[in-house]
PDB file of N, CA and C in Angstrom:
ATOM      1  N   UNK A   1     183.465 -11.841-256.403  1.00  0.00           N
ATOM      2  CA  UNK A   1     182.649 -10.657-256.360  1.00  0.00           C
ATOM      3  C   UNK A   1     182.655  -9.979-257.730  1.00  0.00           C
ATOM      4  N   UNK A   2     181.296  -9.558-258.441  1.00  0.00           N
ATOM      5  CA  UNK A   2     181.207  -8.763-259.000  1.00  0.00           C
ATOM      6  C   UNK A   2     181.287  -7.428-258.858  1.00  0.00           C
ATOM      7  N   UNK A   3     182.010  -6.286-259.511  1.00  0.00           N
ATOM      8  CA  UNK A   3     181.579  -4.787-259.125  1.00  0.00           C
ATOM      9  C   UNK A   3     180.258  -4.473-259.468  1.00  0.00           C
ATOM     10  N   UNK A   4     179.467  -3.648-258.799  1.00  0.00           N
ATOM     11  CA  UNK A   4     178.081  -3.227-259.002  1.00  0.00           C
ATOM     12  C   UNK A   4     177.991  -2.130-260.583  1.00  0.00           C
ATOM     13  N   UNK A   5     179.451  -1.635-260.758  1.00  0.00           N
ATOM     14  CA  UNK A   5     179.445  -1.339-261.900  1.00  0.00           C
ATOM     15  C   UNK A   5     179.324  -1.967-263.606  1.00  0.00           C
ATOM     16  N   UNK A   6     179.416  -3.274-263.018  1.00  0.00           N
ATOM     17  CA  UNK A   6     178.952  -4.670-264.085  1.00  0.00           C
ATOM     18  C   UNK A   6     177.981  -5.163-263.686  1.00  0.00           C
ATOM     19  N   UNK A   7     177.678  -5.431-262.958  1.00  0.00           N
ATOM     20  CA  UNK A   7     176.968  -7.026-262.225  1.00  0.00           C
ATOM     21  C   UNK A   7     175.308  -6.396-262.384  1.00  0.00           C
ATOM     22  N   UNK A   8     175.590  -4.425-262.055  1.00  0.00           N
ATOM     23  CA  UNK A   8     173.922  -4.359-262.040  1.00  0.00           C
ATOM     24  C   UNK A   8     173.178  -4.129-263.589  1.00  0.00           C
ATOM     25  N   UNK A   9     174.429  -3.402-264.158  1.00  0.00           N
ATOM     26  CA  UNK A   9     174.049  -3.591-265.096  1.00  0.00           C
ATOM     27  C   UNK A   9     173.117  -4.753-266.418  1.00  0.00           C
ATOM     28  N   UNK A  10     174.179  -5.825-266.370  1.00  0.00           N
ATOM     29  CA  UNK A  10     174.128  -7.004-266.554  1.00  0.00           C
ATOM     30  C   UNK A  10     172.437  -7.677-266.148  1.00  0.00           C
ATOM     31  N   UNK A  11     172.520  -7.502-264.710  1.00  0.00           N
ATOM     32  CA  UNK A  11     171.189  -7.874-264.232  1.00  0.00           C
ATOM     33  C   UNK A  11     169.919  -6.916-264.483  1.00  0.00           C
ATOM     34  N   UNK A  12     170.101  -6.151-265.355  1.00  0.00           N
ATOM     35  CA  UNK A  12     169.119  -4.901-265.138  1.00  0.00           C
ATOM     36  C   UNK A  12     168.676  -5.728-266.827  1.00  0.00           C
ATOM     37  N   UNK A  13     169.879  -5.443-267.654  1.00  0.00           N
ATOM     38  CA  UNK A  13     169.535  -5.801-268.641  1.00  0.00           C
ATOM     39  C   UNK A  13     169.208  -7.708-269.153  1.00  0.00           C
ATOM     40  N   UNK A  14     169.457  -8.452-268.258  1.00  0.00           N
ATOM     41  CA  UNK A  14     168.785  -9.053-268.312  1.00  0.00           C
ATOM     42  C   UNK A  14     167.659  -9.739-267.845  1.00  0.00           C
ATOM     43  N   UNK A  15     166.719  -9.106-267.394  1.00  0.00           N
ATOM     44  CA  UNK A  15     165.108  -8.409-266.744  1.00  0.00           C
ATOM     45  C   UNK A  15     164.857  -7.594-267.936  1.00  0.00           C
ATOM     46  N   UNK A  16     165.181  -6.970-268.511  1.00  0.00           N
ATOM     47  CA  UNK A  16     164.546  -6.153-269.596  1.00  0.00           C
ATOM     48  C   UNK A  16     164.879  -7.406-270.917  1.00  0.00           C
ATOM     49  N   UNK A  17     165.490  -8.449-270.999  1.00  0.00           N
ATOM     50  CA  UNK A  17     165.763  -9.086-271.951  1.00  0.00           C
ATOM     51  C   UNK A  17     164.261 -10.314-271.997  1.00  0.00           C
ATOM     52  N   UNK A  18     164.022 -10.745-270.922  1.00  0.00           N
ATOM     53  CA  UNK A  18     163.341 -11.652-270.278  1.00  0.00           C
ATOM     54  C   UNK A  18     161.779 -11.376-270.243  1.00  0.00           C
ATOM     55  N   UNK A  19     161.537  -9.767-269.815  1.00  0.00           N
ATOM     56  CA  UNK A  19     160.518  -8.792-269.916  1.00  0.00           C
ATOM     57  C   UNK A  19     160.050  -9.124-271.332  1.00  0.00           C
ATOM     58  N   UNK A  20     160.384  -8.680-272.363  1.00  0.00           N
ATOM     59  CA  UNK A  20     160.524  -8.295-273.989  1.00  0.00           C
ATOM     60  C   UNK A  20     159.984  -9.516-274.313  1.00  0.00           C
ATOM     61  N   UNK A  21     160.741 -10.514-273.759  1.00  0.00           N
ATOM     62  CA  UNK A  21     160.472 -12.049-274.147  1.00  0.00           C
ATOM     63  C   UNK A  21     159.048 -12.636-273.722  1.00  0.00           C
ATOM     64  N   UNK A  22     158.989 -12.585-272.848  1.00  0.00           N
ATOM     65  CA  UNK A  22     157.146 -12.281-272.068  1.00  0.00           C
ATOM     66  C   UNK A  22     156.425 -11.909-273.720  1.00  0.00           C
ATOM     67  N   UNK A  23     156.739 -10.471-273.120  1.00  0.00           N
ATOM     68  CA  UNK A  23     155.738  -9.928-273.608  1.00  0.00           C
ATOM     69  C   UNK A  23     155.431 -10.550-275.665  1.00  0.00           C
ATOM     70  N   UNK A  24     156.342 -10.649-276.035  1.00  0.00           N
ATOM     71  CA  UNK A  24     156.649 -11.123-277.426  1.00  0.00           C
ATOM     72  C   UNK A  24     155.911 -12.397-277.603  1.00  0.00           C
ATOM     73  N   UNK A  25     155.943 -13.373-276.974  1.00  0.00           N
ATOM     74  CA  UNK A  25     155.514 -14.484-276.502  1.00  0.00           C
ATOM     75  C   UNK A  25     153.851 -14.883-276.139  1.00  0.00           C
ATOM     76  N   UNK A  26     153.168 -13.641-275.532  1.00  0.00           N
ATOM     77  CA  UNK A  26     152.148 -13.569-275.138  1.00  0.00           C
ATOM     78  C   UNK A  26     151.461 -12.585-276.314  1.00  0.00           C
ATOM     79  N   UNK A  27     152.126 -11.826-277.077  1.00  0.00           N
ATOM     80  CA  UNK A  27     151.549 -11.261-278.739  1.00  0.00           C
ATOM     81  C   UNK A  27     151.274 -11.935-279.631  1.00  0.00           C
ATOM     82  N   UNK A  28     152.292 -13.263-279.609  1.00  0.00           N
ATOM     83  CA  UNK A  28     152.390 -14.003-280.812  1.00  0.00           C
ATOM     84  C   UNK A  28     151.820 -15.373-280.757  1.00  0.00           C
ATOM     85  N   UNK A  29     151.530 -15.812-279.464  1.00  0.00           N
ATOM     86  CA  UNK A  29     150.699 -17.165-279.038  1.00  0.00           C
ATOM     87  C   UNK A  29     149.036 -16.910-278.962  1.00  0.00           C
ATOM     88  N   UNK A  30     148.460 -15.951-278.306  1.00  0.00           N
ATOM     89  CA  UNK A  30     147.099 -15.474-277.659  1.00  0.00           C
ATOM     90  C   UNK A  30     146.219 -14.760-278.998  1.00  0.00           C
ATOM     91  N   UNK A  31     144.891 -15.371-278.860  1.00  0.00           N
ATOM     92  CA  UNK A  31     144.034 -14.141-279.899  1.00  0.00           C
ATOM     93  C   UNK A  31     143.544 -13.227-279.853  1.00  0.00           C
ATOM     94  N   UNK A  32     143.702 -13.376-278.149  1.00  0.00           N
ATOM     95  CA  UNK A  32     142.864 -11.690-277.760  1.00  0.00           C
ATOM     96  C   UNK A  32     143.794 -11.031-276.943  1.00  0.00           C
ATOM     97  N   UNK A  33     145.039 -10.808-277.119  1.00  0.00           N
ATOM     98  CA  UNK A  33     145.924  -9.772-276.540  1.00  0.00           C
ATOM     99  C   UNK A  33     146.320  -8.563-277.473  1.00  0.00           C
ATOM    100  N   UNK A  34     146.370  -9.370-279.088  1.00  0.00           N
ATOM    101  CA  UNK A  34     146.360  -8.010-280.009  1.00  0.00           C
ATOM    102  C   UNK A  34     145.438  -7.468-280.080  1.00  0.00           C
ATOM    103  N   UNK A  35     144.229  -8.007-280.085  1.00  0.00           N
ATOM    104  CA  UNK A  35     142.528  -7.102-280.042  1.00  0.00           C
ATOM    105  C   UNK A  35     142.784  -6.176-279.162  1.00  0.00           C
ATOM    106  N   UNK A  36     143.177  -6.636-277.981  1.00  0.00           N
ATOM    107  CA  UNK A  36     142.725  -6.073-276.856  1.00  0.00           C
ATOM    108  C   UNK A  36     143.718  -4.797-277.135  1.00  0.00           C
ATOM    109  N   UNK A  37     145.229  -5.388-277.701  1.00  0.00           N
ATOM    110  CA  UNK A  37     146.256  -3.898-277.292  1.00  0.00           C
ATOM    111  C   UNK A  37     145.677  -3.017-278.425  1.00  0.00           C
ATOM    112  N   UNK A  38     145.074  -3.307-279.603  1.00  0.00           N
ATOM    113  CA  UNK A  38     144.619  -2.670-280.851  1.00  0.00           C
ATOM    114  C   UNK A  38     143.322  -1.459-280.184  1.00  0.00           C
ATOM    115  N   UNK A  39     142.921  -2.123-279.121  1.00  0.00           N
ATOM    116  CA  UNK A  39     141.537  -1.463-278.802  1.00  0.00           C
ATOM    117  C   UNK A  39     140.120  -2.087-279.255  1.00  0.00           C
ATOM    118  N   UNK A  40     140.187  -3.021-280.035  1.00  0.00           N
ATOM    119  CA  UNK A  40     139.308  -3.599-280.792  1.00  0.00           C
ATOM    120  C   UNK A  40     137.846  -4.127-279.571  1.00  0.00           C
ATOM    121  N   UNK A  41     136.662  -4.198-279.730  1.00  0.00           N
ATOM    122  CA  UNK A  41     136.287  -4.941-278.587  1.00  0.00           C
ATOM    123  C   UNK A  41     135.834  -5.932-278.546  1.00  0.00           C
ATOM    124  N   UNK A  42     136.151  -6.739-277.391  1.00  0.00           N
ATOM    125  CA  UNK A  42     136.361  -7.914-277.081  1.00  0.00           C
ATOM    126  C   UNK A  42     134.674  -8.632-276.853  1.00  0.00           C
ATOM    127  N   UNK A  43     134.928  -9.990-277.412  1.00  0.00           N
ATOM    128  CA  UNK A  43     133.357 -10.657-277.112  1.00  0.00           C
ATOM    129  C   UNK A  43     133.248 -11.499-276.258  1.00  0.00           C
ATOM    130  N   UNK A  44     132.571 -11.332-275.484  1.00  0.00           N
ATOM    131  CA  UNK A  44     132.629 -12.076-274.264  1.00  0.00           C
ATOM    132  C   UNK A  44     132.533 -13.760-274.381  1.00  0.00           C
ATOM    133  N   UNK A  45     133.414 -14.167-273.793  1.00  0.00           N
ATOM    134  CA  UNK A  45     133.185 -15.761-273.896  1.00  0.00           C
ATOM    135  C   UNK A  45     131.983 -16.118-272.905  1.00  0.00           C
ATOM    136  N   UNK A  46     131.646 -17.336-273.424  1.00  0.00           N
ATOM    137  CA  UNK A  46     130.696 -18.032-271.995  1.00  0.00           C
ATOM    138  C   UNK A  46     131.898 -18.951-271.356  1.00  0.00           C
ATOM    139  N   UNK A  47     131.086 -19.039-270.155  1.00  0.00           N
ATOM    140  CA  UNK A  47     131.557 -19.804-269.266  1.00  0.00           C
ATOM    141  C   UNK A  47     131.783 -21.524-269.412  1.00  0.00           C
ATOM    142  N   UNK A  48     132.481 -22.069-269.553  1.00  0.00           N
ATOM    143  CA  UNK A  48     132.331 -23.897-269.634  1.00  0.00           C
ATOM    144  C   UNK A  48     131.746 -24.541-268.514  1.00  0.00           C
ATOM    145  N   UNK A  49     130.876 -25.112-269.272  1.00  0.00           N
ATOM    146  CA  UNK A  49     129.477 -25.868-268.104  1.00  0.00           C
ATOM    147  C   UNK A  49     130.134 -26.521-266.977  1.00  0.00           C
ATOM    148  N   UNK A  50     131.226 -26.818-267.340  1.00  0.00           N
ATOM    149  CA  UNK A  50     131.853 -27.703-265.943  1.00  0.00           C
ATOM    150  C   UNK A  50     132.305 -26.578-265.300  1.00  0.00           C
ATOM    151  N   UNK A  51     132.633 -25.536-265.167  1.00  0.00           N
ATOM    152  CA  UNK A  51     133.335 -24.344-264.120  1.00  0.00           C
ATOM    153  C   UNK A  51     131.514 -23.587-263.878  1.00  0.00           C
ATOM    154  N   UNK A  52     130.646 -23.586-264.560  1.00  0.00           N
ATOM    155  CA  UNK A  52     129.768 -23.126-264.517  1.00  0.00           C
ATOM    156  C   UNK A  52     128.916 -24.038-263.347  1.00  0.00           C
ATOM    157  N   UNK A  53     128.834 -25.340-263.271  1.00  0.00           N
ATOM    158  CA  UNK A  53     128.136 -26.054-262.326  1.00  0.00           C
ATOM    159  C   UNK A  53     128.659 -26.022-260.956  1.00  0.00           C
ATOM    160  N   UNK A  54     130.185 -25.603-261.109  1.00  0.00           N
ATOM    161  CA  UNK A  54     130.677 -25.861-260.020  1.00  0.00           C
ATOM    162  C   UNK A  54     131.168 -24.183-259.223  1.00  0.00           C
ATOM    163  N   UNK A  55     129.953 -23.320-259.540  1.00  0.00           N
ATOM    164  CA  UNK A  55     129.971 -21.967-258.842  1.00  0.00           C
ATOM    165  C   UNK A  55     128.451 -22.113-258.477  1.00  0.00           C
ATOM    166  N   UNK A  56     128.368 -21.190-257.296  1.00  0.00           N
ATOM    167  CA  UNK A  56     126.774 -20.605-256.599  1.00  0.00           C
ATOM    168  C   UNK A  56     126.861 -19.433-257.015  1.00  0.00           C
ATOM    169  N   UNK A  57     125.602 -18.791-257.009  1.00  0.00           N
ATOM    170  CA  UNK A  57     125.528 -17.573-257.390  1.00  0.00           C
ATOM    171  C   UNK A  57     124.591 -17.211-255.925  1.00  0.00           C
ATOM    172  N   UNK A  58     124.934 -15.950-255.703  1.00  0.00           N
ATOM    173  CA  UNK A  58     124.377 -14.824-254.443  1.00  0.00           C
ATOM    174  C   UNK A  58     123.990 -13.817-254.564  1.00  0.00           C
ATOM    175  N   UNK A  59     123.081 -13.400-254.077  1.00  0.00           N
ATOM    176  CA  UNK A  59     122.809 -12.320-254.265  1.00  0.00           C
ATOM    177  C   UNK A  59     122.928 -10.946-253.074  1.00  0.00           C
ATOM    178  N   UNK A  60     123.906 -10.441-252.733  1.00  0.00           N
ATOM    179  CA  UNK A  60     124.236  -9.776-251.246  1.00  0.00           C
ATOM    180  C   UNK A  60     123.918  -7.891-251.849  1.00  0.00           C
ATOM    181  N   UNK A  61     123.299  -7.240-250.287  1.00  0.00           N
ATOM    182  CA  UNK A  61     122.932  -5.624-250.784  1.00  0.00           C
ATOM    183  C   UNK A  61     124.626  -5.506-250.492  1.00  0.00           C
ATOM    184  N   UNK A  62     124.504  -4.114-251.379  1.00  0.00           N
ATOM    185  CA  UNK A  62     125.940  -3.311-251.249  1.00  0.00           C
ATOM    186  C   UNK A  62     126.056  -2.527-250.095  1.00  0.00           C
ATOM    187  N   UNK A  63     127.111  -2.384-248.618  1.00  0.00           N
ATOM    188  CA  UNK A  63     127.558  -1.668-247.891  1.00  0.00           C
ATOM    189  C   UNK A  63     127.076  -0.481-248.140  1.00  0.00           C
ATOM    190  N   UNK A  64     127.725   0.404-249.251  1.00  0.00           N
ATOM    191  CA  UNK A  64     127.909   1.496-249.209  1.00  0.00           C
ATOM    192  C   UNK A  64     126.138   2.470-250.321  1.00  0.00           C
ATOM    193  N   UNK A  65     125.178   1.109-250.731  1.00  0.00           N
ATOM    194  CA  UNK A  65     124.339   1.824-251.120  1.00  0.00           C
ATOM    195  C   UNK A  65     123.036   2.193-250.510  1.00  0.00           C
ATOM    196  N   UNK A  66     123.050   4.055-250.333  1.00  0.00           N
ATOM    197  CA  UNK A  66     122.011   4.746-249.437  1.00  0.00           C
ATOM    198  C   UNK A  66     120.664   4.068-248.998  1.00  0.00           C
ATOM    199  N   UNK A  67     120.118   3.699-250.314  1.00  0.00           N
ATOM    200  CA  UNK A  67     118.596   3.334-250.408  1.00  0.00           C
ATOM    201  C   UNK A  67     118.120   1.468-249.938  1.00  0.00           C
ATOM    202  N   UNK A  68     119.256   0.849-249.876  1.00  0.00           N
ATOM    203  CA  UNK A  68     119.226  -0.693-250.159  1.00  0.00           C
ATOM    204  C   UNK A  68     118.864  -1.134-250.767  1.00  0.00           C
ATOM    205  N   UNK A  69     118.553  -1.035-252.008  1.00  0.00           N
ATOM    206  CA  UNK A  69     117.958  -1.291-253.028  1.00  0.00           C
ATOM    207  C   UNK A  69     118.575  -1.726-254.358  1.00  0.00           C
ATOM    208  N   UNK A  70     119.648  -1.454-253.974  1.00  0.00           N
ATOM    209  CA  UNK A  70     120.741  -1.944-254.981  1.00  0.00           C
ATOM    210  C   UNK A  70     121.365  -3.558-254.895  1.00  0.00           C
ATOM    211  N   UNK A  71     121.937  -4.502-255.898  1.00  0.00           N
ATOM    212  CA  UNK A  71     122.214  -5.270-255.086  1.00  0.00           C
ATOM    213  C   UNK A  71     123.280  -6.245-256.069  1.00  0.00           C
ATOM    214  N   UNK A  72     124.253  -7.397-255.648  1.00  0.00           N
ATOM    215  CA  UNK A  72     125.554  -7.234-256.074  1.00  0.00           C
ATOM    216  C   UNK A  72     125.394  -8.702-256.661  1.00  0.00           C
ATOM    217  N   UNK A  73     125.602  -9.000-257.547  1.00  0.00           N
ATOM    218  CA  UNK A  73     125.857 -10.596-257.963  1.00  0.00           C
ATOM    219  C   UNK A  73     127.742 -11.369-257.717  1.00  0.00           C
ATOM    220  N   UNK A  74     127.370 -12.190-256.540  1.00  0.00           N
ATOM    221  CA  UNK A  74     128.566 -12.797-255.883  1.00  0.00           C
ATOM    222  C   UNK A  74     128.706 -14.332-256.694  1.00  0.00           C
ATOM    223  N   UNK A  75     130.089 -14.376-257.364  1.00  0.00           N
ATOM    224  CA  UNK A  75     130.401 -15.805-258.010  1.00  0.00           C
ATOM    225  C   UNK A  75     131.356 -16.772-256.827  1.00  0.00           C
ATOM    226  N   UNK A  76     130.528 -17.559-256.185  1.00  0.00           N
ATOM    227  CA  UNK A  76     131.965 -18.177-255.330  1.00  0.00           C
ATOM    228  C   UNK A  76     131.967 -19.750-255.920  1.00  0.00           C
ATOM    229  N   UNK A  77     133.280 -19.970-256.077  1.00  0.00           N
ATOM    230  CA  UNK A  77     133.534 -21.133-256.839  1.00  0.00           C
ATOM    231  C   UNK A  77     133.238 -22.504-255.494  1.00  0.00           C
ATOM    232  N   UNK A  78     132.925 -23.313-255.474  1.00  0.00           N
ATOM    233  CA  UNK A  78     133.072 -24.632-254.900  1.00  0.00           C
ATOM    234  C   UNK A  78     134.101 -25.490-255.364  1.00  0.00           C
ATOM    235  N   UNK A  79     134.551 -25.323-253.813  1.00  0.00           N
ATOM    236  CA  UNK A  79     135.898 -26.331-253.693  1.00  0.00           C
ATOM    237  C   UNK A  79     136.210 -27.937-254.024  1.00  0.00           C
ATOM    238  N   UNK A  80     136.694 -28.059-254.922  1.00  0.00           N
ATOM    239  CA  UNK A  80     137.165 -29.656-255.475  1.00  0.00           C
ATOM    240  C   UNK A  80     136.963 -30.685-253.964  1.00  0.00           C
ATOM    241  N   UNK A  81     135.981 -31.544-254.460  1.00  0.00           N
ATOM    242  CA  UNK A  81     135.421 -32.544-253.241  1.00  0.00           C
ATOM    243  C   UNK A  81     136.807 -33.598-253.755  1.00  0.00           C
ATOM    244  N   UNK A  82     137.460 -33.644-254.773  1.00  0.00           N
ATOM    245  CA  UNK A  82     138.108 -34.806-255.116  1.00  0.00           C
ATOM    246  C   UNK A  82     137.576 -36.314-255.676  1.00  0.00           C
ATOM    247  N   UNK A  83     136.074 -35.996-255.811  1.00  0.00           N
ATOM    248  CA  UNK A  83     135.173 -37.062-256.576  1.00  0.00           C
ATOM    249  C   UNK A  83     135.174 -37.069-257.959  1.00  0.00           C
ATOM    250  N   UNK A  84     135.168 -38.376-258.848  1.00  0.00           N
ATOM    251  CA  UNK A  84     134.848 -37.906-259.794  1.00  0.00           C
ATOM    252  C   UNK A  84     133.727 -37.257-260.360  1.00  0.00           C
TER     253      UNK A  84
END
């Protein structure tokens, strides 16, 4: 047995060691996480034709709008048939 007067400690700080490490990791690998933490703005990527062929697009009215006239663009991906 550990006392909780070590043990949580210990475990607290290493979650904040691990945390740091994340985050350090994901600053120094990625090109758009410093943009993004800088504020800078971001340019939208396109989509890759292969994830792009393999979504439908919908068009459904919104629940909550008065007039119906409004209306929502739905991306649902299609599920891997396992073909090439």
């Amino acid at each position: 047995m550990v006392k909780p007067t070590v043990g949580l400690p210990l475990f607290l700080g290493g979650v904040t060691v691990i945390a740091l490490a994340v985050h350090a990791a994901v600053l120094t690998t990625t090109a758009w996480y410093p943009a993004y933490y800088s504020g800078k703005a971001a340019v939208a990527a396109a989509m890759p034709a292969k994830a792009a062929a393999n979504t439908t697009t919908m068009t459904a009215p919104l629940a909550a709008a008065p007039t119906g006239t409004e209306a929502a663009t739905v991306l649902i991906a299609k599920a891997p048939t396992g073909k090439p």
